[in-house]
C-alpha atoms as a PDB file:
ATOM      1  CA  UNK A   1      81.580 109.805 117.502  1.00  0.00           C
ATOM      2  CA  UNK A   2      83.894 108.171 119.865  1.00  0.00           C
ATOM      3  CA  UNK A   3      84.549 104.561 119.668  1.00  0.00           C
ATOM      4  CA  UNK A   4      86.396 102.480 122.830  1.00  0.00           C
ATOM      5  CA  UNK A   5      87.261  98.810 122.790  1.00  0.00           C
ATOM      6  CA  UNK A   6      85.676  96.692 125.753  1.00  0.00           C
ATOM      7  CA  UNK A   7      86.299  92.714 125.995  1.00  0.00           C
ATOM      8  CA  UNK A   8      83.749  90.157 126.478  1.00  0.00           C
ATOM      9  CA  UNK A   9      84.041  86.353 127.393  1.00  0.00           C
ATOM     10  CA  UNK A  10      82.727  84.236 124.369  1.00  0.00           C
ATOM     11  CA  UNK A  11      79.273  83.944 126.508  1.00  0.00           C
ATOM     12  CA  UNK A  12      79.200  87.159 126.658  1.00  0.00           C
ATOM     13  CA  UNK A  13      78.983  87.393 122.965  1.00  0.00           C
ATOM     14  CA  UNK A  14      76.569  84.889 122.839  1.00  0.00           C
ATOM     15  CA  UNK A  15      74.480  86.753 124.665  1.00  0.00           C
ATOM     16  CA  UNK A  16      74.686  89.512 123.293  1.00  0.00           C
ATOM     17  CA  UNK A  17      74.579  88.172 119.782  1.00  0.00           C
ATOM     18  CA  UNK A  18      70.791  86.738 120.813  1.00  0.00           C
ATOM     19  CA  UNK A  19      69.878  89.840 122.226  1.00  0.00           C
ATOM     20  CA  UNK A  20      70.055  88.632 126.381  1.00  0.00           C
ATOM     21  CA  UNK A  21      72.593  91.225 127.102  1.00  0.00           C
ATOM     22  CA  UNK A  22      72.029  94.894 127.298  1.00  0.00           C
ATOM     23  CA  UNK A  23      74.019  96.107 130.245  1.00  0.00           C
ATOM     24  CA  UNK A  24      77.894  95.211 131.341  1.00  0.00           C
ATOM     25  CA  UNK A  25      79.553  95.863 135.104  1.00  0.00           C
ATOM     26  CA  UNK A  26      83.240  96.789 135.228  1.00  0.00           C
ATOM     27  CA  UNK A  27      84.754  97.321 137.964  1.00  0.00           C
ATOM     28  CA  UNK A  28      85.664 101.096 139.229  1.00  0.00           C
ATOM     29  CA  UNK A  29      89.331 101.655 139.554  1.00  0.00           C
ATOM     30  CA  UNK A  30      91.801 104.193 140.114  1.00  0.00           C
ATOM     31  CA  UNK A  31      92.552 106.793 143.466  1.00  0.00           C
ATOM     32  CA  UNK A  32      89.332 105.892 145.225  1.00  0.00           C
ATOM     33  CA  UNK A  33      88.749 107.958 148.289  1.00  0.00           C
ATOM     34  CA  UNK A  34      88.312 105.513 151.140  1.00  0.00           C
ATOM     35  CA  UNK A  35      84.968 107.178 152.730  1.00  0.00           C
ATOM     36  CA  UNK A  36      83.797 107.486 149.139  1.00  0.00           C
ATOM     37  CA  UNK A  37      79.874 107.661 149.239  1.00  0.00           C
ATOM     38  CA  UNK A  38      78.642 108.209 145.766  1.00  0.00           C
ATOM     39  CA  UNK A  39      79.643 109.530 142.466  1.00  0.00           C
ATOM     40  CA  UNK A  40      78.737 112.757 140.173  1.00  0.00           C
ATOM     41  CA  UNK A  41      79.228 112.831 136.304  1.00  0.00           C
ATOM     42  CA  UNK A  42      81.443 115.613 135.230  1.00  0.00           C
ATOM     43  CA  UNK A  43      82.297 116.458 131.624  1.00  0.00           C
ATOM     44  CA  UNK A  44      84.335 114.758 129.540  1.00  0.00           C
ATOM     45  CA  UNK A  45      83.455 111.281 131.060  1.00  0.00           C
ATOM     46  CA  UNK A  46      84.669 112.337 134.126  1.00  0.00           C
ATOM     47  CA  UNK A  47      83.012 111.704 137.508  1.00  0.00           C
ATOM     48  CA  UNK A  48      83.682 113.504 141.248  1.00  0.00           C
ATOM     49  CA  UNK A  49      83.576 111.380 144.006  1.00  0.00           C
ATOM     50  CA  UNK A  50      81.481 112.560 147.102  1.00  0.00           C
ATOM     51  CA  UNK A  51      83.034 111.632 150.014  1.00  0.00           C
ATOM     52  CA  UNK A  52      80.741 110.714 153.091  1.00  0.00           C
ATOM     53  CA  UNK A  53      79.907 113.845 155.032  1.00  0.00           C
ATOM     54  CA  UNK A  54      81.626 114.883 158.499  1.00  0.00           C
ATOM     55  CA  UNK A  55      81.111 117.479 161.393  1.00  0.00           C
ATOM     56  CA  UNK A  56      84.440 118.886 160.380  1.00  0.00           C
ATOM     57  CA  UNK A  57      83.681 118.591 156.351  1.00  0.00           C
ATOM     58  CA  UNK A  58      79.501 118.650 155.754  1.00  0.00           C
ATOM     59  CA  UNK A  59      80.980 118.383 151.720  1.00  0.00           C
ATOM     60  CA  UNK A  60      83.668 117.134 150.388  1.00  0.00           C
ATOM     61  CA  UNK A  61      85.115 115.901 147.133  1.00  0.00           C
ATOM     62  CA  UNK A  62      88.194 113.356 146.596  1.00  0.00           C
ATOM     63  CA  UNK A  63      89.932 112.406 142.721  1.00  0.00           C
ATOM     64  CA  UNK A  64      87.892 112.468 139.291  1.00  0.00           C
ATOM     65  CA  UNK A  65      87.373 109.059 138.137  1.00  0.00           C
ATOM     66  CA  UNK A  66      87.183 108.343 134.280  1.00  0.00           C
ATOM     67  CA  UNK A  67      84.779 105.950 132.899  1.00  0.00           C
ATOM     68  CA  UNK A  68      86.590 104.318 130.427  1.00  0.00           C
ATOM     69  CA  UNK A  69      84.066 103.211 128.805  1.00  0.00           C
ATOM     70  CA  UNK A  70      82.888 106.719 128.038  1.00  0.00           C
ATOM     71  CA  UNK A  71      78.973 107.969 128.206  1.00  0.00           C
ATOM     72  CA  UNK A  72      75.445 107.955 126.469  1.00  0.00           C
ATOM     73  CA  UNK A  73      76.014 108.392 123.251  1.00  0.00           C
ATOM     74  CA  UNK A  74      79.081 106.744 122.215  1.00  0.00           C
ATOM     75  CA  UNK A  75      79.965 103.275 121.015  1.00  0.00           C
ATOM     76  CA  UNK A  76      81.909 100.259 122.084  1.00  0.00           C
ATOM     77  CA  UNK A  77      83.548  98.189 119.869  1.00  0.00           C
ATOM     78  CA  UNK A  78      83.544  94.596 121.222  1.00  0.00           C
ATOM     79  CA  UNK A  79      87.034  92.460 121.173  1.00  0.00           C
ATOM     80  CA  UNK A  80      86.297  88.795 121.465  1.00  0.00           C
ATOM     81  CA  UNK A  81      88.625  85.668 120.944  1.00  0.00           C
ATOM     82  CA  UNK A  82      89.154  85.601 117.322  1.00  0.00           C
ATOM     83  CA  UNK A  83      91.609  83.759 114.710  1.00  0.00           C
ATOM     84  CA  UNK A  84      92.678  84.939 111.151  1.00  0.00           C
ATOM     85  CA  UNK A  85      94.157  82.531 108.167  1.00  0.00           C
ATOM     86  CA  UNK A  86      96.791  80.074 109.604  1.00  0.00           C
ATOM     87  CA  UNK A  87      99.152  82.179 106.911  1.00  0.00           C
ATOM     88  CA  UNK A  88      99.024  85.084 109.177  1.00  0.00           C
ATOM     89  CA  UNK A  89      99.936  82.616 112.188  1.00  0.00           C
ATOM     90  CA  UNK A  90     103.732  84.131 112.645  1.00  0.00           C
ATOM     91  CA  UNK A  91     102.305  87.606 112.428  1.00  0.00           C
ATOM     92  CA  UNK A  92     102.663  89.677 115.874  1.00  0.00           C
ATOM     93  CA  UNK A  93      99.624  91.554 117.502  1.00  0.00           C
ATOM     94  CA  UNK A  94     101.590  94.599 116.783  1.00  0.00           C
ATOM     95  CA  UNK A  95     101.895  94.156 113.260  1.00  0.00           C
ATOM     96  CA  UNK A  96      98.830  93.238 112.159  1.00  0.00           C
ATOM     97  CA  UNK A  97      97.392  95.303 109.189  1.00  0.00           C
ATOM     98  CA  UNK A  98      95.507  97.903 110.795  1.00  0.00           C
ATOM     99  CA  UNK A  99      92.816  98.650 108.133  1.00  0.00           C
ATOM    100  CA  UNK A 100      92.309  95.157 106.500  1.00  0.00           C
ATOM    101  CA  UNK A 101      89.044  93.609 104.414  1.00  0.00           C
ATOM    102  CA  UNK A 102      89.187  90.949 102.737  1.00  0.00           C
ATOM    103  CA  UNK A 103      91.170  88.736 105.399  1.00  0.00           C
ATOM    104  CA  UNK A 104      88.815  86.199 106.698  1.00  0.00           C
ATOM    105  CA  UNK A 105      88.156  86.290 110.505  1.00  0.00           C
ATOM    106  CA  UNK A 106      86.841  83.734 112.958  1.00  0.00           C
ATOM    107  CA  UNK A 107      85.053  84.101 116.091  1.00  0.00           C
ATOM    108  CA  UNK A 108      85.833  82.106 119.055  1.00  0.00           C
ATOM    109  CA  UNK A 109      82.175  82.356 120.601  1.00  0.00           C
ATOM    110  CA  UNK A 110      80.386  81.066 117.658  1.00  0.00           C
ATOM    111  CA  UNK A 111      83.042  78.424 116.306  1.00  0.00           C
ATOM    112  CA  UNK A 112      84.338  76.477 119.189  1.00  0.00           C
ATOM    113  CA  UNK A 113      87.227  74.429 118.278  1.00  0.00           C
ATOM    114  CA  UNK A 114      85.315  73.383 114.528  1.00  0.00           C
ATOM    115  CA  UNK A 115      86.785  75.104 112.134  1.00  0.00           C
ATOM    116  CA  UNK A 116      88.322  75.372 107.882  1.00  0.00           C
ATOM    117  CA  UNK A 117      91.547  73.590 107.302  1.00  0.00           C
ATOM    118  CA  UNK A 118      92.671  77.220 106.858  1.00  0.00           C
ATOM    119  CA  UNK A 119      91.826  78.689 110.263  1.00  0.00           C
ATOM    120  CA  UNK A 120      94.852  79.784 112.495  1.00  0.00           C
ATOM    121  CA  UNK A 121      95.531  79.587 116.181  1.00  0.00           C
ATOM    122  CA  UNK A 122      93.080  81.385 118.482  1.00  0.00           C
ATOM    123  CA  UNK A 123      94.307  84.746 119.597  1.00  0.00           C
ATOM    124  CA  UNK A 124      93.483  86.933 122.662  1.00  0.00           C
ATOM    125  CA  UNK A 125      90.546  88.953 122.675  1.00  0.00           C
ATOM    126  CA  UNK A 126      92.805  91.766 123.937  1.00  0.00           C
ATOM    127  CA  UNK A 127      94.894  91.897 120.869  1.00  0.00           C
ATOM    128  CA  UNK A 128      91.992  91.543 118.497  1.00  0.00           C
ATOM    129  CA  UNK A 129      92.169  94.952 116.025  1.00  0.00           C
ATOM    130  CA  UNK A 130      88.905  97.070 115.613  1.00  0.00           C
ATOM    131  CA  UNK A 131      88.631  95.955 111.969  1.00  0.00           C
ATOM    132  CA  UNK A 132      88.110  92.712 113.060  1.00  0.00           C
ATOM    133  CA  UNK A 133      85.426  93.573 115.669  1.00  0.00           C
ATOM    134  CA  UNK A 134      82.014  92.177 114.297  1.00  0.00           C
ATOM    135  CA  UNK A 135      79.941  93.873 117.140  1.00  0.00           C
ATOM    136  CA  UNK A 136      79.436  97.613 117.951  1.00  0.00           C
ATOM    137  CA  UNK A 137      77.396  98.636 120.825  1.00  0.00           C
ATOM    138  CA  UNK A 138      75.318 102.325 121.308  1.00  0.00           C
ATOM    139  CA  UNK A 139      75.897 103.588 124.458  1.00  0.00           C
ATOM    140  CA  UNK A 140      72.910 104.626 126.386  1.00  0.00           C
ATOM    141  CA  UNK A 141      73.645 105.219 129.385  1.00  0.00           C
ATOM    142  CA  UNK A 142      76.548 105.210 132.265  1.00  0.00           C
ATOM    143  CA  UNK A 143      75.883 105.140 135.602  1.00  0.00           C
ATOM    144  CA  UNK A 144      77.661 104.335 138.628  1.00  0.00           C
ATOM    145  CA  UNK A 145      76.653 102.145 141.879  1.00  0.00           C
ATOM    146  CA  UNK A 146      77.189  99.321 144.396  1.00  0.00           C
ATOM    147  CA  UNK A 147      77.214  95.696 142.613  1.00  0.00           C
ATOM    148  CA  UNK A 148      75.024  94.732 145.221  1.00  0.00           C
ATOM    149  CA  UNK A 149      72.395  97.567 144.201  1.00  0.00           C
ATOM    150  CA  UNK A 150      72.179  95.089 140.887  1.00  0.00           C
ATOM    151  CA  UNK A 151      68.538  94.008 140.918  1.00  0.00           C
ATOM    152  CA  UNK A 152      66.681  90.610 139.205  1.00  0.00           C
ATOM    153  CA  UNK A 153      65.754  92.761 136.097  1.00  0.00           C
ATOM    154  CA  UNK A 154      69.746  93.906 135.658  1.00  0.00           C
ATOM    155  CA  UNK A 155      70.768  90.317 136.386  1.00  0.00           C
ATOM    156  CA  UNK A 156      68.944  89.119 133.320  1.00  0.00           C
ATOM    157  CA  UNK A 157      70.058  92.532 131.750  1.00  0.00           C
ATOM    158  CA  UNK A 158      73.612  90.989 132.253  1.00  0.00           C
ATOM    159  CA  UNK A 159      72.670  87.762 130.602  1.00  0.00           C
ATOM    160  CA  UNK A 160      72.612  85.843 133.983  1.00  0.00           C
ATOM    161  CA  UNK A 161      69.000  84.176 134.816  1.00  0.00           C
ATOM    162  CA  UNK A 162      68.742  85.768 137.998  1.00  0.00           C
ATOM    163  CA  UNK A 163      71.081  87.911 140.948  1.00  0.00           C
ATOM    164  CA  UNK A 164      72.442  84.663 142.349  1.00  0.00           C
ATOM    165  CA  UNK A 165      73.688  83.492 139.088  1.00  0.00           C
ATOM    166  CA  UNK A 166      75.471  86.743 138.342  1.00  0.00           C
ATOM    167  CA  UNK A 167      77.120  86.499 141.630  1.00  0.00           C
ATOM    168  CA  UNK A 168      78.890  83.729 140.536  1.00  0.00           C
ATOM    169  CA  UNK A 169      79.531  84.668 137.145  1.00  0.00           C
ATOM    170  CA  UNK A 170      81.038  87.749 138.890  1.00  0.00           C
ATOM    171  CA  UNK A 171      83.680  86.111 141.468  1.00  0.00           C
ATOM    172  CA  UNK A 172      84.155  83.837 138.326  1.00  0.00           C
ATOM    173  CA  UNK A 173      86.570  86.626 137.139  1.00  0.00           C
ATOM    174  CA  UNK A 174      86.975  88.837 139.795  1.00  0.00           C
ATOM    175  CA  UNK A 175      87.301  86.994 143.192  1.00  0.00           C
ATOM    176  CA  UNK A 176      90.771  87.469 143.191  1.00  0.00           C
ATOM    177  CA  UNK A 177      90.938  91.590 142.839  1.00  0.00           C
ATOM    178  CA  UNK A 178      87.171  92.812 144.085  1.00  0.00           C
ATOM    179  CA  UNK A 179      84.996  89.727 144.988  1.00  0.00           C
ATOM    180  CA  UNK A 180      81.575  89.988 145.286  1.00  0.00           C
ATOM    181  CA  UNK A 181      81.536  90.516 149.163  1.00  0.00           C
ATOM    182  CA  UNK A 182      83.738  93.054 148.690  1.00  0.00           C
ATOM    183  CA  UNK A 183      80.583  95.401 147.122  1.00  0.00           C
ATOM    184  CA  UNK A 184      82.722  97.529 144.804  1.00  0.00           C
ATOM    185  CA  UNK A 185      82.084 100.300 143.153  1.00  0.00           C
ATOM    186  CA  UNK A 186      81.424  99.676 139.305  1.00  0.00           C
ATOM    187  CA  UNK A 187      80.544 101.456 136.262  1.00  0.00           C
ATOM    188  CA  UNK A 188      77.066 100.115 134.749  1.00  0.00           C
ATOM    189  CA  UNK A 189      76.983 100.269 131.224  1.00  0.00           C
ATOM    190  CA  UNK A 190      73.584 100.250 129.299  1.00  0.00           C
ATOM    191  CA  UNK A 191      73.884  99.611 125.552  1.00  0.00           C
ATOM    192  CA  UNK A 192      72.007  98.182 122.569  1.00  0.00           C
ATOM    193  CA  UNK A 193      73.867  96.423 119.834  1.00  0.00           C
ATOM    194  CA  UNK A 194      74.387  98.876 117.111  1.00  0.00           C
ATOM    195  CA  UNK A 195      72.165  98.343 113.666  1.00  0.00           C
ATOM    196  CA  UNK A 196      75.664 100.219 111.667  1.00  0.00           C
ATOM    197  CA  UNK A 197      77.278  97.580 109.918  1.00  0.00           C
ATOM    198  CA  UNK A 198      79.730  98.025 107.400  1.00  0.00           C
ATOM    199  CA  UNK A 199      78.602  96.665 103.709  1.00  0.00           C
ATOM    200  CA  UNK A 200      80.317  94.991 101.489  1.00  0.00           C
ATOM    201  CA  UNK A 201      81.924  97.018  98.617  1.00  0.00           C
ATOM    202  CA  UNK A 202      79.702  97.092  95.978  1.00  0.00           C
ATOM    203  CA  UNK A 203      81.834  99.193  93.403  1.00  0.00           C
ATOM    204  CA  UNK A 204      78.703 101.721  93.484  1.00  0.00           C
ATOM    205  CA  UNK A 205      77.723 103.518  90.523  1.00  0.00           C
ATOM    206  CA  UNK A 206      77.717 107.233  90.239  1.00  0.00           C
ATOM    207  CA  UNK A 207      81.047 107.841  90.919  1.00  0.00           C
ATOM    208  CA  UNK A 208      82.251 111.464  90.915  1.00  0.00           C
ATOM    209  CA  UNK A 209      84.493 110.957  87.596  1.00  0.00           C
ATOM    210  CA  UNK A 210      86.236 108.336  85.864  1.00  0.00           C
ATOM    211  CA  UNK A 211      88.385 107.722  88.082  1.00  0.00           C
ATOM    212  CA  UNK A 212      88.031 105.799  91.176  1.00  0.00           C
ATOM    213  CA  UNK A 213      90.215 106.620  93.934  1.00  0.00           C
ATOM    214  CA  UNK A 214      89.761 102.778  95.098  1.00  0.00           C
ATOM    215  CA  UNK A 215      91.458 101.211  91.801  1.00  0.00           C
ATOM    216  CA  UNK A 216      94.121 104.779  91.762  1.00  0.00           C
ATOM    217  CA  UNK A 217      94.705 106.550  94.774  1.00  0.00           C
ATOM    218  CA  UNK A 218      96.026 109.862  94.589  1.00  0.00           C
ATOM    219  CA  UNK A 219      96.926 112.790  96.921  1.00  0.00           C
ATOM    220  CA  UNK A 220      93.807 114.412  98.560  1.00  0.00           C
ATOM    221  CA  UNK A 221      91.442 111.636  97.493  1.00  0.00           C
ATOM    222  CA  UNK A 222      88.720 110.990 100.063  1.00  0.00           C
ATOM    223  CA  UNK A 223      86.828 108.109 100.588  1.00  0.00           C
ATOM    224  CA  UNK A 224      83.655 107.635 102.746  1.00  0.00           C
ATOM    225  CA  UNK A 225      82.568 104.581 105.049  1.00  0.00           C
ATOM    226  CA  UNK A 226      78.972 103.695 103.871  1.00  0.00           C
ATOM    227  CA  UNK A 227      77.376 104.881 107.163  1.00  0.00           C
ATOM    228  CA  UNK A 228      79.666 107.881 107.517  1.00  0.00           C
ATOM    229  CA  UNK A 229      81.096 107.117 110.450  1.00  0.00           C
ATOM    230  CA  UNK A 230      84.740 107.176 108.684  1.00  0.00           C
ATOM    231  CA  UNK A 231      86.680 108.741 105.974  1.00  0.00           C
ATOM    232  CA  UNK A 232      90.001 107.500 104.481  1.00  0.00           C
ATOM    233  CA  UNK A 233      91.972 110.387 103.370  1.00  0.00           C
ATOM    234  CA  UNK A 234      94.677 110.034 101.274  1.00  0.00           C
ATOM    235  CA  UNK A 235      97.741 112.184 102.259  1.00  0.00           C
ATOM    236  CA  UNK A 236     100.731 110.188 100.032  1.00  0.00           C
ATOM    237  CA  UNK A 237     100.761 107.946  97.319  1.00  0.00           C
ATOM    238  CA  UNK A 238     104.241 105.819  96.701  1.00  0.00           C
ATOM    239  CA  UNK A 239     105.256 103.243  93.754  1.00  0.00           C
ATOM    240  CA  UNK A 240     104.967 100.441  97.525  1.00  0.00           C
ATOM    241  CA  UNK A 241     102.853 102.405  99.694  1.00  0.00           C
ATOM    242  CA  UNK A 242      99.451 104.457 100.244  1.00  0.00           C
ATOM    243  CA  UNK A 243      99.586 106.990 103.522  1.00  0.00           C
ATOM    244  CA  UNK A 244      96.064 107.701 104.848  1.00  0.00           C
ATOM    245  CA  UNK A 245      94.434 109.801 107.811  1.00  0.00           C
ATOM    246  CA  UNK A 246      91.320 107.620 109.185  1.00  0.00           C
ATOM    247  CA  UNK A 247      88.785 110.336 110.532  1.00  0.00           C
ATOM    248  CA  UNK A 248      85.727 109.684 112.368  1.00  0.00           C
ATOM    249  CA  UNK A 249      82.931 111.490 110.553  1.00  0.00           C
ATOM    250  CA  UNK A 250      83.297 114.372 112.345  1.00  0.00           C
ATOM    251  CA  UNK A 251      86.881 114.857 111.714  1.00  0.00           C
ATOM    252  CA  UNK A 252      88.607 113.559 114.385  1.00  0.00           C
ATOM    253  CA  UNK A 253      91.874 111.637 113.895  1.00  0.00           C
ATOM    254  CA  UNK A 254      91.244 108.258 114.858  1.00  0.00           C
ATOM    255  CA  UNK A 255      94.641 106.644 113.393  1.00  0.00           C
ATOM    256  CA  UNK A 256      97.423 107.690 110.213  1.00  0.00           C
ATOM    257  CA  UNK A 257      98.240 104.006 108.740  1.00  0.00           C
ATOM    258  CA  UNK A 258     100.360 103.140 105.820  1.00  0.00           C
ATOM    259  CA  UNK A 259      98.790 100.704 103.076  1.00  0.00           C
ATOM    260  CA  UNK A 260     100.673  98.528 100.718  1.00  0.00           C
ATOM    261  CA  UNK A 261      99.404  99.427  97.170  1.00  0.00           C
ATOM    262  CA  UNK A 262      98.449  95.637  96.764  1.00  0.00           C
ATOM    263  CA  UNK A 263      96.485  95.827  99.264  1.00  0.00           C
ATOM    264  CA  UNK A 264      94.839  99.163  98.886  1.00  0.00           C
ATOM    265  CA  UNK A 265      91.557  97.519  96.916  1.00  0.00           C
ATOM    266  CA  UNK A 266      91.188  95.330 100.189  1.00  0.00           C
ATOM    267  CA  UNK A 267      91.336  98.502 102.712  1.00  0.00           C
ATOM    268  CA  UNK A 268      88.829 100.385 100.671  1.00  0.00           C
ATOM    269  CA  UNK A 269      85.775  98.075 100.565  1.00  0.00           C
ATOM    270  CA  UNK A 270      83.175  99.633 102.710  1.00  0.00           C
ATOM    271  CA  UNK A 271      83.774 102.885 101.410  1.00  0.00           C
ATOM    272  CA  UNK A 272      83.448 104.666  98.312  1.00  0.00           C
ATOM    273  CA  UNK A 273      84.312 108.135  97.106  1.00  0.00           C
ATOM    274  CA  UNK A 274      83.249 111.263  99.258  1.00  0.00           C
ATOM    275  CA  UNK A 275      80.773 113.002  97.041  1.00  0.00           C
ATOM    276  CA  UNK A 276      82.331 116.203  95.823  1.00  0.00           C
END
């Protein structure tokens, strides 16, 4: 299953965290035809435009559009504003582990500015990594439409108490690019958080031998994500490094990533050995 990041505001989170928000707007970009009239979904998350009929053309089509937020059926994984131990502080986005467990994560949206004496600066929601992400969202559907055609029911949807109120919250970030007179074209998004969660490592009995690839890696070991939605496969085992494949659970390649061998215990938790 295919998983895309999408950023929320810290309400946002709130919202969706108390279960007020089940549908998100985003605005529809790219090579829009300018006598664009509606949109048909394609494959591959693709959608034709249908542009307005003529005398001269009674059909016509302009660009595909991708949704980049895909269709029903996948997930969103949610970045948020987010800070790690003040230790990591010098760290750059780009080098942040990228499969990391046992590093201790705040959330902007539930923690204001209280925090541990060892919290670190807040960073950008934008360079938040998915192992940090604490919220996954089903997809259920993807449609797109007018903001205007937004009714009272999708307002609340949205987390806003009524139309008016998403209005606002709408010009709030967008007045500058596609304001809310403007009626844009956006992608609506309808999801419901996701119930997968990853569990804590529990060192789980019935292990296929004696030897668990989690405390000694070796070439070809495979290790499983408690729901199944990942595997960890071990292509390379150094005396400083482990060199891993990350799979969704159908086999795609999702990212390769190199471990330090301290640190392989950490990357493992949530997963345990692929039965054999």
């Amino acid at each position: 299953m295919t998983e895309r990041p999408i950023l929320f505001s810290g309400a946002m989170v709130r919202a969706i965290l108390a279960g007020k928000k089940t549908q998100t707007r985003r605005l529809v970009s790219g090579a829009l035809h300018t006598a664009v009239s509606t949109f048909e979904p394609e494959n591959c998350g693709l959608w034709q435009q249908v542009v307005a009929a003529s005398a001269q053309f009674p059909v016509s089509y302009g660009p595909l559009v991708r949704c980049p937020y895909g269709g029903a059926g996948g997930r969103l994984w949610v970045r948020e504003a987010f800070a790690l131990p003040r230790a990591l502080d010098s760290v750059r986005p780009g080098e942040l582990p990228v499969i990391e467990r046992d590093v201790p994560v705040w959330y902007r949206a539930s923690d204001g500015e209280e925090s541990l004496a060892n919290r670190g600066r807040w960073r950008s929601s934008l360079h938040m990594p998915r192992w940090a992400s604490r919220l996954t969202l089903d997809v259920e559907a993807v449609r797109v439409e007018r903001l205007h055609a937004i009714t009272e029911a999708d307002a609340v949807g949205e987390g806003a108490p009524a139309r008016d109120s998403f209005a606002a919250l709408w010009d709030s970030i967008n007045s500058t690019r596609a304001p809310w007179a403007d009626n844009p074209y956006v992608w609506v998004v309808s999801f419901r958080r996701s119930e997968v969660c990853v569990m804590p490592s529990t060192w789980s009995e019935g292990r296929p031998s004696d030897r668990d690839p989690r405390d000694d890696p070796r070439e070809g070991d495979e290790l499983l994500e408690y729901d199944g939605s990942r595997r960890l496969l071990v292509d390379m085992v150094t005396d400083a490094h482990v060199y891993v494949r990350v799979t969704d659970g159908a086999g795609g390649l999702l990212s390769a990533v190199r471990v330090e061998r301290g640190r392989w215990q950490a990357a493992c938790l949530g997963f345990e050995p692929a039965p054999t």
